[in-house]
Protein backbone atom coordinates (compact mmCIF):
# COMPACT_ATOMS: atom_id res chain seq x y z
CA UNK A 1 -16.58 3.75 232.75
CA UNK A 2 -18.07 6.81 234.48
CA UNK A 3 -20.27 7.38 231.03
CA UNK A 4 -21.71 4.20 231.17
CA UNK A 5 -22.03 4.88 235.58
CA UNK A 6 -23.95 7.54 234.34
CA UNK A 7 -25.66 6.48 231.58
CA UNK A 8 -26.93 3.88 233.89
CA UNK A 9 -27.96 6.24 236.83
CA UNK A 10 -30.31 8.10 234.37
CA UNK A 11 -32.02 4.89 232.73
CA UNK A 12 -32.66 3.65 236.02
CA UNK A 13 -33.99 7.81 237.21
CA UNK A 14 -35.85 7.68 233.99
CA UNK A 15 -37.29 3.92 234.84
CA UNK A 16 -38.31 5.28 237.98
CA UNK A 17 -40.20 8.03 237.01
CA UNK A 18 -42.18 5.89 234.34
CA UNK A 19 -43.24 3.62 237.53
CA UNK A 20 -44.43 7.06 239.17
CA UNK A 21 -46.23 8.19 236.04
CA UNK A 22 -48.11 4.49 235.78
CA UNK A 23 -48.88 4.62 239.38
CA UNK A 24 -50.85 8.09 238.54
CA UNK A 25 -52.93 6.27 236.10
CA UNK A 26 -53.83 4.04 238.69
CA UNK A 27 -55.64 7.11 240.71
CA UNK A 28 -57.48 8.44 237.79
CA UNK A 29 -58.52 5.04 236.69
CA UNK A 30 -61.75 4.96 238.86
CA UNK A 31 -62.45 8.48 239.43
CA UNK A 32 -65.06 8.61 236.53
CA UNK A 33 -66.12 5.10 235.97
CA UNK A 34 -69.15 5.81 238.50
CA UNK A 35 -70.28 8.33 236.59
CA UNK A 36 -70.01 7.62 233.19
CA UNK A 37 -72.26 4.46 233.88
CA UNK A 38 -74.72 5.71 236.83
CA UNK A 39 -77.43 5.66 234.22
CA UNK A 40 -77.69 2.00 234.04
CA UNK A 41 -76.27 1.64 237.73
CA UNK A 42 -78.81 3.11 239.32
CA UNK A 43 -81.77 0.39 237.67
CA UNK A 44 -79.65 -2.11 237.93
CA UNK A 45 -79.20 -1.15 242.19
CA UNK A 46 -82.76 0.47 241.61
CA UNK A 47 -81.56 3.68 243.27
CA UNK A 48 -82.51 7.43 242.74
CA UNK A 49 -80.70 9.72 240.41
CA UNK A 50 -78.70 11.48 243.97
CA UNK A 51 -77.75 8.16 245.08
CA UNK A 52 -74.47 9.05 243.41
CA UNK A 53 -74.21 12.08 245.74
CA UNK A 54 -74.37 9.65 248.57
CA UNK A 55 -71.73 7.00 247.12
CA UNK A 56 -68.90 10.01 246.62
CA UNK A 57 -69.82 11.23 250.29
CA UNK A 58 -68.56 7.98 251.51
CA UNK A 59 -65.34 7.73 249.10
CA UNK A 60 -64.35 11.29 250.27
CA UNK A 61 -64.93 11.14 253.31
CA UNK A 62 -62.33 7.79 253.51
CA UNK A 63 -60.17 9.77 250.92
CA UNK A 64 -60.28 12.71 253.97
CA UNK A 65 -59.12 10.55 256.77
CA UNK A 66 -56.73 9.13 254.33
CA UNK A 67 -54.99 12.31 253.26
CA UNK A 68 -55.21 14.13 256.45
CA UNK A 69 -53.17 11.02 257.96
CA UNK A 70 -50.60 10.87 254.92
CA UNK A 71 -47.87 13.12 256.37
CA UNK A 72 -48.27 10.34 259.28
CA UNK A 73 -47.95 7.84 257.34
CA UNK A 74 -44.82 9.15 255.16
CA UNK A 75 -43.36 9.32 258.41
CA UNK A 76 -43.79 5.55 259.38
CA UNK A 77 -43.39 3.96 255.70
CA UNK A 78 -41.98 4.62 252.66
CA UNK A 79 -43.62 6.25 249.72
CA UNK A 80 -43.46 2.90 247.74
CA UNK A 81 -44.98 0.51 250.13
CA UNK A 82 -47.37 3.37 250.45
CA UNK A 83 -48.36 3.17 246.86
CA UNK A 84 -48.43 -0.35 246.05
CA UNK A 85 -50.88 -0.64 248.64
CA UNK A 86 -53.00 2.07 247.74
CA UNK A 87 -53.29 0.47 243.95
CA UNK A 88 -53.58 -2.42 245.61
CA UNK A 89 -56.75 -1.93 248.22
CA UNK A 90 -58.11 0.29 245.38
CA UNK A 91 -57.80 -2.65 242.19
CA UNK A 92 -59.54 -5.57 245.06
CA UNK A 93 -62.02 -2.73 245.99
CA UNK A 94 -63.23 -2.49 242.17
CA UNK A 95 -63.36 -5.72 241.20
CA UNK A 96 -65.39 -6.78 244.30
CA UNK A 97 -67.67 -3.97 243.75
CA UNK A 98 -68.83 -5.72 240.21
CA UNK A 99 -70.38 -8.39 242.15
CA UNK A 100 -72.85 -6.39 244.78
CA UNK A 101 -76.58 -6.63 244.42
CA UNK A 102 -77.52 -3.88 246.43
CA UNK A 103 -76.64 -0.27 247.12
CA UNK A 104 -75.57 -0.64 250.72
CA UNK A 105 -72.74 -3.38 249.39
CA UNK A 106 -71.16 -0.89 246.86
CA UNK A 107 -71.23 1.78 249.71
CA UNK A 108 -69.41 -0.78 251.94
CA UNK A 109 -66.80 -1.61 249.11
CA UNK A 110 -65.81 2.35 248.22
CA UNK A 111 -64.29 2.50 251.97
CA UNK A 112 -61.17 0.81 250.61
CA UNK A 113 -61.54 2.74 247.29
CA UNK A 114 -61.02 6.05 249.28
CA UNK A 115 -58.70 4.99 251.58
CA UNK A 116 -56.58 4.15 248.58
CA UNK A 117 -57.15 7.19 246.60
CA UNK A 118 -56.26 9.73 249.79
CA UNK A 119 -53.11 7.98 250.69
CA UNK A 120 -51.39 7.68 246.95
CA UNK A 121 -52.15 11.25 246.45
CA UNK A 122 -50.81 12.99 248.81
CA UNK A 123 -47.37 10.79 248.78
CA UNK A 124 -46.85 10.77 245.32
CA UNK A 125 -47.75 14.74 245.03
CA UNK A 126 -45.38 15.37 247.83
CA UNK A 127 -42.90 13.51 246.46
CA UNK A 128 -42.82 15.42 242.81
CA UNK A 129 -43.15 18.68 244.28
CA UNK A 130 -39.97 18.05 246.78
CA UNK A 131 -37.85 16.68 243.89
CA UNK A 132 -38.69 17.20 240.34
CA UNK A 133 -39.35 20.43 238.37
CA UNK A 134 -42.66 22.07 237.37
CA UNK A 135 -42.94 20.06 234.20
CA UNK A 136 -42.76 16.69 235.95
CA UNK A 137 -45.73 17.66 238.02
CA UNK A 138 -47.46 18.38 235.25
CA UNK A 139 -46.95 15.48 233.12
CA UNK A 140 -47.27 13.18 236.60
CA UNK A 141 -51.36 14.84 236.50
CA UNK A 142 -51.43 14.12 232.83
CA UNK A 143 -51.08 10.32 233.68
CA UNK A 144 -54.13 10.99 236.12
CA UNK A 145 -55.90 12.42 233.04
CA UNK A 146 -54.69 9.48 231.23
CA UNK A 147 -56.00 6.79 233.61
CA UNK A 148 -59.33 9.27 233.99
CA UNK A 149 -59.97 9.37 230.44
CA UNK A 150 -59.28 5.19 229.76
CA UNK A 151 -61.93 4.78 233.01
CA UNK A 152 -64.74 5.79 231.28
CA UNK A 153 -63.84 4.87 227.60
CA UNK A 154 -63.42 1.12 229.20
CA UNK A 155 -67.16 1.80 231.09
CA UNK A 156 -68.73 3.55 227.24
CA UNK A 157 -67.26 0.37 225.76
CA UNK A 158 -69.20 -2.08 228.09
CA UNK A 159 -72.04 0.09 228.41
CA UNK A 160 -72.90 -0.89 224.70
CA UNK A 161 -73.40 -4.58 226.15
CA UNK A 162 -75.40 -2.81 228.92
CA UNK A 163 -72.80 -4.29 231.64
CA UNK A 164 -71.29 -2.03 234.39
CA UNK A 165 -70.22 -4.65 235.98
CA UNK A 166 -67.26 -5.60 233.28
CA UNK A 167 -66.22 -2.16 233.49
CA UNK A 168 -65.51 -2.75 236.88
CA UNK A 169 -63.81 -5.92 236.43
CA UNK A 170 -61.77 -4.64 233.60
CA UNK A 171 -60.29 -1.52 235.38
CA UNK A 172 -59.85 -2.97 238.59
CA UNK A 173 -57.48 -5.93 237.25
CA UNK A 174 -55.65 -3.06 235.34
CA UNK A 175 -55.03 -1.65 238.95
CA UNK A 176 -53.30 -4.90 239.88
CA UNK A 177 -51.14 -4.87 237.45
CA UNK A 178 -50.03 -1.48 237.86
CA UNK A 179 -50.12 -2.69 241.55
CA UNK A 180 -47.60 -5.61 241.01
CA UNK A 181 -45.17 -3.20 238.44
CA UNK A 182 -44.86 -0.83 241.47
CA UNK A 183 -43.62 -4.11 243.62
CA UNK A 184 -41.04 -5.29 241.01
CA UNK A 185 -39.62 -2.05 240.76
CA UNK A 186 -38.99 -1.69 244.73
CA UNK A 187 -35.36 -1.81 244.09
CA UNK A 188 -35.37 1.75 242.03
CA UNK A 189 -37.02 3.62 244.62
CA UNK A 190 -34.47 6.00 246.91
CA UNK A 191 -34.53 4.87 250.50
CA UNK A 192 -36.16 7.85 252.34
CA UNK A 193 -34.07 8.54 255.14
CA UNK A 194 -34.33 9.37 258.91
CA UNK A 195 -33.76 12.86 258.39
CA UNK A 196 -35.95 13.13 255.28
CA UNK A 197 -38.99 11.69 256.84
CA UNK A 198 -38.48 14.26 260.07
CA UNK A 199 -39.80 16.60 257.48
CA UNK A 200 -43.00 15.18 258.03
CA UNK A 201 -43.20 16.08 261.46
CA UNK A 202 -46.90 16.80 263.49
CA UNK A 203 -47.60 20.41 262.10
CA UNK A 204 -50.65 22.32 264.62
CA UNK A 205 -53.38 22.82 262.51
CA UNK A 206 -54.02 26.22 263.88
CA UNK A 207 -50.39 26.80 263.28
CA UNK A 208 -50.47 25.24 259.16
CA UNK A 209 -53.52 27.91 259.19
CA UNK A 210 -51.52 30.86 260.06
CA UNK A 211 -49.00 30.48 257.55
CA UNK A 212 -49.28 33.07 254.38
CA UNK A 213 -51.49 32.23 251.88
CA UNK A 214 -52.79 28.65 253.10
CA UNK A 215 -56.07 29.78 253.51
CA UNK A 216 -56.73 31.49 250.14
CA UNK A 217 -54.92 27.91 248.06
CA UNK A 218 -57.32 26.17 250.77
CA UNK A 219 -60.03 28.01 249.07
CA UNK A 220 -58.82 27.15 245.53
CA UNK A 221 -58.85 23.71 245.50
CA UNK A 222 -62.16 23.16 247.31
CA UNK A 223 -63.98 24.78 244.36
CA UNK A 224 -61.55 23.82 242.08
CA UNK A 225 -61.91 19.94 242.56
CA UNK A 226 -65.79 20.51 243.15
CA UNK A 227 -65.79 21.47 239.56
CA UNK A 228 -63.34 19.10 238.49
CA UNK A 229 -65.98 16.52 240.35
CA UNK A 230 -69.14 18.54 238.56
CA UNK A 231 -68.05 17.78 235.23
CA UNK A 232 -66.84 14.40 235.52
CA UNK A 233 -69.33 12.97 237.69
CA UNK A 234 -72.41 14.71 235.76
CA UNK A 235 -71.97 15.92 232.44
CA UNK A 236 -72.86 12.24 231.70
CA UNK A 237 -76.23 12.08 233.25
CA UNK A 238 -77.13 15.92 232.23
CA UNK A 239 -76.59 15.00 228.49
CA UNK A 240 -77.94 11.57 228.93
CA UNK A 241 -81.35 13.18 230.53
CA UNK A 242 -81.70 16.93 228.69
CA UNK A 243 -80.58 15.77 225.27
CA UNK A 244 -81.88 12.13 225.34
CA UNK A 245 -78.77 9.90 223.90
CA UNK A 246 -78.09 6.82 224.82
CA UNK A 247 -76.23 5.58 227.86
CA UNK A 248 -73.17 5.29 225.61
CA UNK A 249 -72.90 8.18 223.81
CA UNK A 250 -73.59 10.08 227.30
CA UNK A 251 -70.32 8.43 228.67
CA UNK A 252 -68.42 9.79 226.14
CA UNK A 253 -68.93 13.32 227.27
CA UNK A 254 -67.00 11.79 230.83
CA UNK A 255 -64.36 10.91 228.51
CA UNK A 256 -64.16 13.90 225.86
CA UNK A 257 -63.63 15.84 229.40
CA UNK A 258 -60.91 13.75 230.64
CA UNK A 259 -59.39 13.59 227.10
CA UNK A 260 -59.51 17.50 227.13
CA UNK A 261 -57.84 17.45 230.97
CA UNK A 262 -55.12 15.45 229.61
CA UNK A 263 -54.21 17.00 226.91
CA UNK A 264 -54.43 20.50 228.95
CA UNK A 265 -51.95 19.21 231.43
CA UNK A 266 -49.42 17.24 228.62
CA UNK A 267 -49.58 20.88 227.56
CA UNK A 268 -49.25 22.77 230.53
CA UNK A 269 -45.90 20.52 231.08
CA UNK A 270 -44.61 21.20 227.73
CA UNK A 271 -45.06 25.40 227.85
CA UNK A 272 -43.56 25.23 231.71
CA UNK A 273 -40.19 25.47 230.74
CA UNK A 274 -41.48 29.10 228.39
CA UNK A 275 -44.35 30.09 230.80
CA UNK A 276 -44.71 29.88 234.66
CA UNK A 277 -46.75 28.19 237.01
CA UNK A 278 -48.93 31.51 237.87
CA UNK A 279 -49.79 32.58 233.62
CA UNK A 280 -50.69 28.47 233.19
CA UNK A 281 -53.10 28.72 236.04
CA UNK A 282 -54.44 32.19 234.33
CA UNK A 283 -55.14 30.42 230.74
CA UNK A 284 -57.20 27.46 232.04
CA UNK A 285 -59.08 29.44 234.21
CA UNK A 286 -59.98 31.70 231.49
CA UNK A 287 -60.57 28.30 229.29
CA UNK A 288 -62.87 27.13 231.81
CA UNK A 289 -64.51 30.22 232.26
CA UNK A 290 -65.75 30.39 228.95
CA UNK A 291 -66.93 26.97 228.56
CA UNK A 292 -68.78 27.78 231.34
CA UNK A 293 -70.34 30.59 229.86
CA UNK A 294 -70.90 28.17 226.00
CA UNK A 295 -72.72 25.82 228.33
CA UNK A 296 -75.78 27.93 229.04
CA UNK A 297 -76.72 28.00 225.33
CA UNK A 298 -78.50 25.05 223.53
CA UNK A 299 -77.35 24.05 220.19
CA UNK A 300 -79.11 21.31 217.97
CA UNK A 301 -76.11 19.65 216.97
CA UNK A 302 -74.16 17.31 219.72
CA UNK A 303 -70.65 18.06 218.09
CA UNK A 304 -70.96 21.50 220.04
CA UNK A 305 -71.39 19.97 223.44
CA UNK A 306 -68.48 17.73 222.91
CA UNK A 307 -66.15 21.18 222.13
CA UNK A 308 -67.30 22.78 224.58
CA UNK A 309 -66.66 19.55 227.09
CA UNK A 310 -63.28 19.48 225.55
CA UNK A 311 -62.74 23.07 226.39
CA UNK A 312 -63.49 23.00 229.32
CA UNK A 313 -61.26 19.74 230.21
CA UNK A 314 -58.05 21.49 228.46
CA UNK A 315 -58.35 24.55 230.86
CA UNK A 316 -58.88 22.21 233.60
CA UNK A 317 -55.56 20.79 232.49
CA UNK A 318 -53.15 23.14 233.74
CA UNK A 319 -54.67 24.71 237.49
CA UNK A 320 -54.48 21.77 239.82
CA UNK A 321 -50.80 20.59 239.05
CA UNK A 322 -48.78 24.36 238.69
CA UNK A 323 -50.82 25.17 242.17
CA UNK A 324 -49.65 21.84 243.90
CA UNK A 325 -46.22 23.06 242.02
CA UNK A 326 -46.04 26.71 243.74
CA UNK A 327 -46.47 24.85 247.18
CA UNK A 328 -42.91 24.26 247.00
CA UNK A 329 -42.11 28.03 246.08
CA UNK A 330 -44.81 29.67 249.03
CA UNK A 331 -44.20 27.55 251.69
CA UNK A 332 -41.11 25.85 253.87
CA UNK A 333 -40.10 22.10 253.92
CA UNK A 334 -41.08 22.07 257.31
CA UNK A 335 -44.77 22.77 256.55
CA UNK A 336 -45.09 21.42 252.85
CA UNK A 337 -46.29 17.86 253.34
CA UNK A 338 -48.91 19.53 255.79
CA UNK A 339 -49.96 22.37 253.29
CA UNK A 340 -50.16 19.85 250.49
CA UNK A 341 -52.30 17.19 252.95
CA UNK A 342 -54.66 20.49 253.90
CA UNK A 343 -55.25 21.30 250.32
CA UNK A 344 -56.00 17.65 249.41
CA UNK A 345 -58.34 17.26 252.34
CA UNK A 346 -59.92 20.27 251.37
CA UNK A 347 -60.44 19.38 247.65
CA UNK A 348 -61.72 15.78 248.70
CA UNK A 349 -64.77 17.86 250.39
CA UNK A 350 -65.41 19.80 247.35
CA UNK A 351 -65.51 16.37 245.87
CA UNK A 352 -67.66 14.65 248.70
CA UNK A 353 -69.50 17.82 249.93
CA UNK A 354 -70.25 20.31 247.10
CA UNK A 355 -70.63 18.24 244.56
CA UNK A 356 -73.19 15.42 246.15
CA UNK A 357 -74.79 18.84 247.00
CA UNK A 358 -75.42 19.79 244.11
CA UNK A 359 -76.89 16.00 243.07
CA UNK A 360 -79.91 16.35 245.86
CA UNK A 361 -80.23 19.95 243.74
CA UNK A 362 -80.88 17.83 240.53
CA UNK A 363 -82.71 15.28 242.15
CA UNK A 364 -85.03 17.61 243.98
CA UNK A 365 -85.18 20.56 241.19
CA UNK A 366 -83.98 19.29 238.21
CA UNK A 367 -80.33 18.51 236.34
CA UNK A 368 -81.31 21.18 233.73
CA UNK A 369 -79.69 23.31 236.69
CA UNK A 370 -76.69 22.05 235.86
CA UNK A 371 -75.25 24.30 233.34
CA UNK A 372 -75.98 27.43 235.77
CA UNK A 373 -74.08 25.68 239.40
CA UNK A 374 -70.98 25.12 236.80
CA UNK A 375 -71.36 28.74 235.69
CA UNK A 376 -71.84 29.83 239.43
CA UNK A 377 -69.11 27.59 240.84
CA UNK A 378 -66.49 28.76 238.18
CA UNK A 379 -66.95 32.52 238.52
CA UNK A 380 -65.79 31.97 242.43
CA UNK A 381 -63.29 29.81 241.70
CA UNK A 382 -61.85 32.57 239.11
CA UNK A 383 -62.32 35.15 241.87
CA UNK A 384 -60.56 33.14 244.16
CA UNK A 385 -57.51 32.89 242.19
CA UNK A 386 -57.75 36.72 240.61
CA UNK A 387 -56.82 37.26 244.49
CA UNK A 388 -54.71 35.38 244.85
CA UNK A 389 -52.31 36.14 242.41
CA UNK A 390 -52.61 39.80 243.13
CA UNK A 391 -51.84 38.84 246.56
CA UNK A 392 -48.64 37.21 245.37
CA UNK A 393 -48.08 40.55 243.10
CA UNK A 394 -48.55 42.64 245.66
CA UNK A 395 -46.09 40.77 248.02
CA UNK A 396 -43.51 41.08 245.35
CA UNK A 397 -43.76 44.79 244.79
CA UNK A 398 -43.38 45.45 248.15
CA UNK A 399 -40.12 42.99 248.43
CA UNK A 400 -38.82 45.46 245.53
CA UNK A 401 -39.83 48.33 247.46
CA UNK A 402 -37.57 47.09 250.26
C-alpha cells in the first residue's frame, strides 16, 4: 500500500512537471514568429524595415512592468492562476493580431502579449529554481527552445502561401490549448502557503542592488538576451536581404537558431549532473563566441550559414538557464524572487532597448552591419562573465584562506 502511495505521489510530481514544461512552450511560442515573417509583414502593414524595433519596444516594455511586478503578484496569487492567464492573454493577443490592417493595431495588440510573457517568466523561473535541481531548469528552457523553434517553423510553413496571418492564427490557438491543459491540471499544483509567499516580500531596490554580485548577473543578462533577441529577431531579414533567398528559406535561419538553442539546453540538462552550472556557462559562451567570429566571413554556399546559426543557437543553449540556476546558490530566499525579477527586467531591455537599437542601425546604415554588432555584443558579454566567474573564484579562495 505505501508502494503504490508512492508510486502515485511521483506520477502525479512527474504529471506536474510535464504541465510546467508545456507551459514553457507556451512562452517561446511567439518570441520569433515576428521575425521570421517581418519580410512580408512589413508590405503587407507597409512599414519600414525598423518598424520591428518599434513593435519589440512596446512588448518589452509591458514584459518590464510585468516582471518587475511578479514578486507582487506571487504574493497575491498563486503561480498557476498566474500562468494560465499569462497563456491565456498571450494565445487571444495572437490570434487577434492576425486580423489588424494597420501598424498602430498590432502595436495595440502586443500590450497583452508582453504582459503575458513578463508575468509567466518570472513565476515559473522562480518556481524551478526554489524547488527542482539544475537539470530541471535546464530542460524547463529547452521547452522554451522547443516552443521558439515550432514558432517560426509554423510562420516558414505559411510563409510559402505568403500568409502571416495563419501563422498567427495557428500558434495562438496552440496557446489556448496549452492555456486550458494548465486549468485541468489545477488540482496537481501544491498550494503555496502563507509562509511561502512571505518570501516574496517588498525588497528596496537600492537594497536588491547592494547585495554581492547582482550587479555584474544584472549585466549578463542584458547583453545576453540582447543577443539572444539579435539572432532571433534578425538573422531572418539579414539573410533574406544580403544573400537574396526567399522569405521562406530566410525563416528557417530563425528556426535552425532555435533548433540549435534547444538542443544546447536538452544538453546542458543532460551533462548537469557530470558538469556544473559555472563550466556549462563557459562552453556556450565559447560556442557563441566563435560563431560570432564564422559570421564575419562570406561563403558561397548557404549550408555554412545554417552551421554556423546552429552553432551559435547550441552555445546559446546552456548560459541563460545554469545562470537563473546559480541564483539559488549566490543569493538568500529572502531576496531571490527579487534578484530573479531584476535580472528578467533587465534582459527584457536588452530585448526592447538594445536590440530595436540596433534595427534604426540597419535601417539608417545598413543590415550588412549585422554580423559586426553580434561580434561586438558577444565579446562584452564574454567579458562580462570572464569576471564574473573569477569573481566567484576569487571569493572561494579566500573562504579557503579563512
Amino acid at each position: 500500500m505505501v508502494n503504490i502511495m508512492k508510486s502515485k505521489k511521483l506520477f502525479l510530481s512527474i504529471l506536474l512537471l510535464s504541465v510546467i514544461y508545456i507551459s514553457f512552450i507556451a512562452l517561446g511560442l511567439p518570441d520569433a514568429i515576428l521575425g521570421s515573417a517581418w519580410n512580408l509583414v512589413r508590405e503587407d502593414l507597409n512599414v519600414s524595415l525598423g518598424s520591428l524595433g518599434i513593435m519589440t519596444v512596446v512588448i518589452y516594455i509591458m514584459s518590464i512592468i510585468s516582471t518587475y511586478n511578479a514578486p507582487r503578484l506571487l504574493r497575491l496569487l498563486q503561480t498557476k492562476w498566474i500562468t494560465f492567464v499569462s497563456i491565456l492573454f498571450t494565445g487571444s493577443a495572437l490570434i487577434v493580431m492576425s486580423r489588424v490592417g494597420e501598424f498602430y493595431q498590432i502595436l495595440f495588440f502586443a500590450i497583452p502579449l508582453g504582459i503575458g510573457a513578463g508575468a509567466i517568466d518570472v513565476s515559473l523561473n522562480h518556481y524551478l529554481a526554489k524547488n527542482y535541481k539544475a537539470s530541471h531548469m535546464n530542460y524547463l528552457h529547452s521547452f522554451y527552445g522547443i516552443g521558439v523553434t515550432l514558432g517560426p517553423s509554423i510562420m516558414a510553413s505559411t510563409l510559402q502561401n505568403n500568409s502571416w496571418r495563419l501563422g498567427y492564427v495557428i500558434v495562438g490557438s496552440i496557446l489556448l490549448v496549452i492555456a486550458f491543459l494548465v486549468l485541468i491540471s489545477f488540482k496537481l499544483w501544491k498550494k503555496e502557503t502563507d509562509a511561502e509567499k512571505e518570501h516574496h516580500e517588498h525588497i528596496n531596490l537600492k537594497d536588491a542592488l547592494k547585495t554581492k554580485k547582482v550587479i555584474n548577473s544584472l549585466i549578463i543578462f542584458l547583453i545576453y538576451v540582447h543577443v539572444e533577441s539579435l539572432l532571433g529577431a534578425w538573422i531572418s531579414s539579414y539573410i533574406y536581404l544580403e544573400k537574396g533567398v526567399s522569405y521562406a528559406v530566410a525563416a528557417l535561419f530563425a528556426t535552425t537558431y532555435y533548433l540549435g538553442l534547444t538542443l544546447g539546453r536538452l544538453l546542458s540538462g543532460i551533462f548537469s549532473h557530470k558538469i556544473n552550472s559555472t563550466k556549462l556557462i563557459i562552453i556556450g559562451t565559447s560556442l557563441m563566441l566563435a560563431g560570432a567570429v564564422l559570421l564575419i566571413f562570406n561563403y558561397t554556399s548557404l549550408v555554412f550559414y545554417f552551421i554556423i546559426v546552429g552553432i551559435l543557437g547550441i552555445g546559446s543553449g546552456p548560459i541563460f538557464p545554469n545562470m537563473m540556476f546559480l541564483n539559488n546558490e549566490k543569493f538568500s530566499e529572502k531576496y531571490l524572487s527579487k534578484v530573479i525579477s531584476l535580472q528578467m527586467v533587465i534582459g527584457y531591455m536588452g530585448f526592447g532597448l538594445l536590440t530595436p537599437l540596433a534595427g534604426l542601425l540597419f535601417d539608417q546604415i545598413s543590415i550588412s552591419l549585422y554580423p559586426y554588432i553580434l561580434l561586438f555584443s558577444m565579446s562584452v558579454l564574454t567579458l562580462m562573465i570572464y569576471l564574473y566567474i573569477k569573481h566567484q573564484k576569487l571569493q572561494k579562495s579566500a573562504s579557503s584562506l579563512i
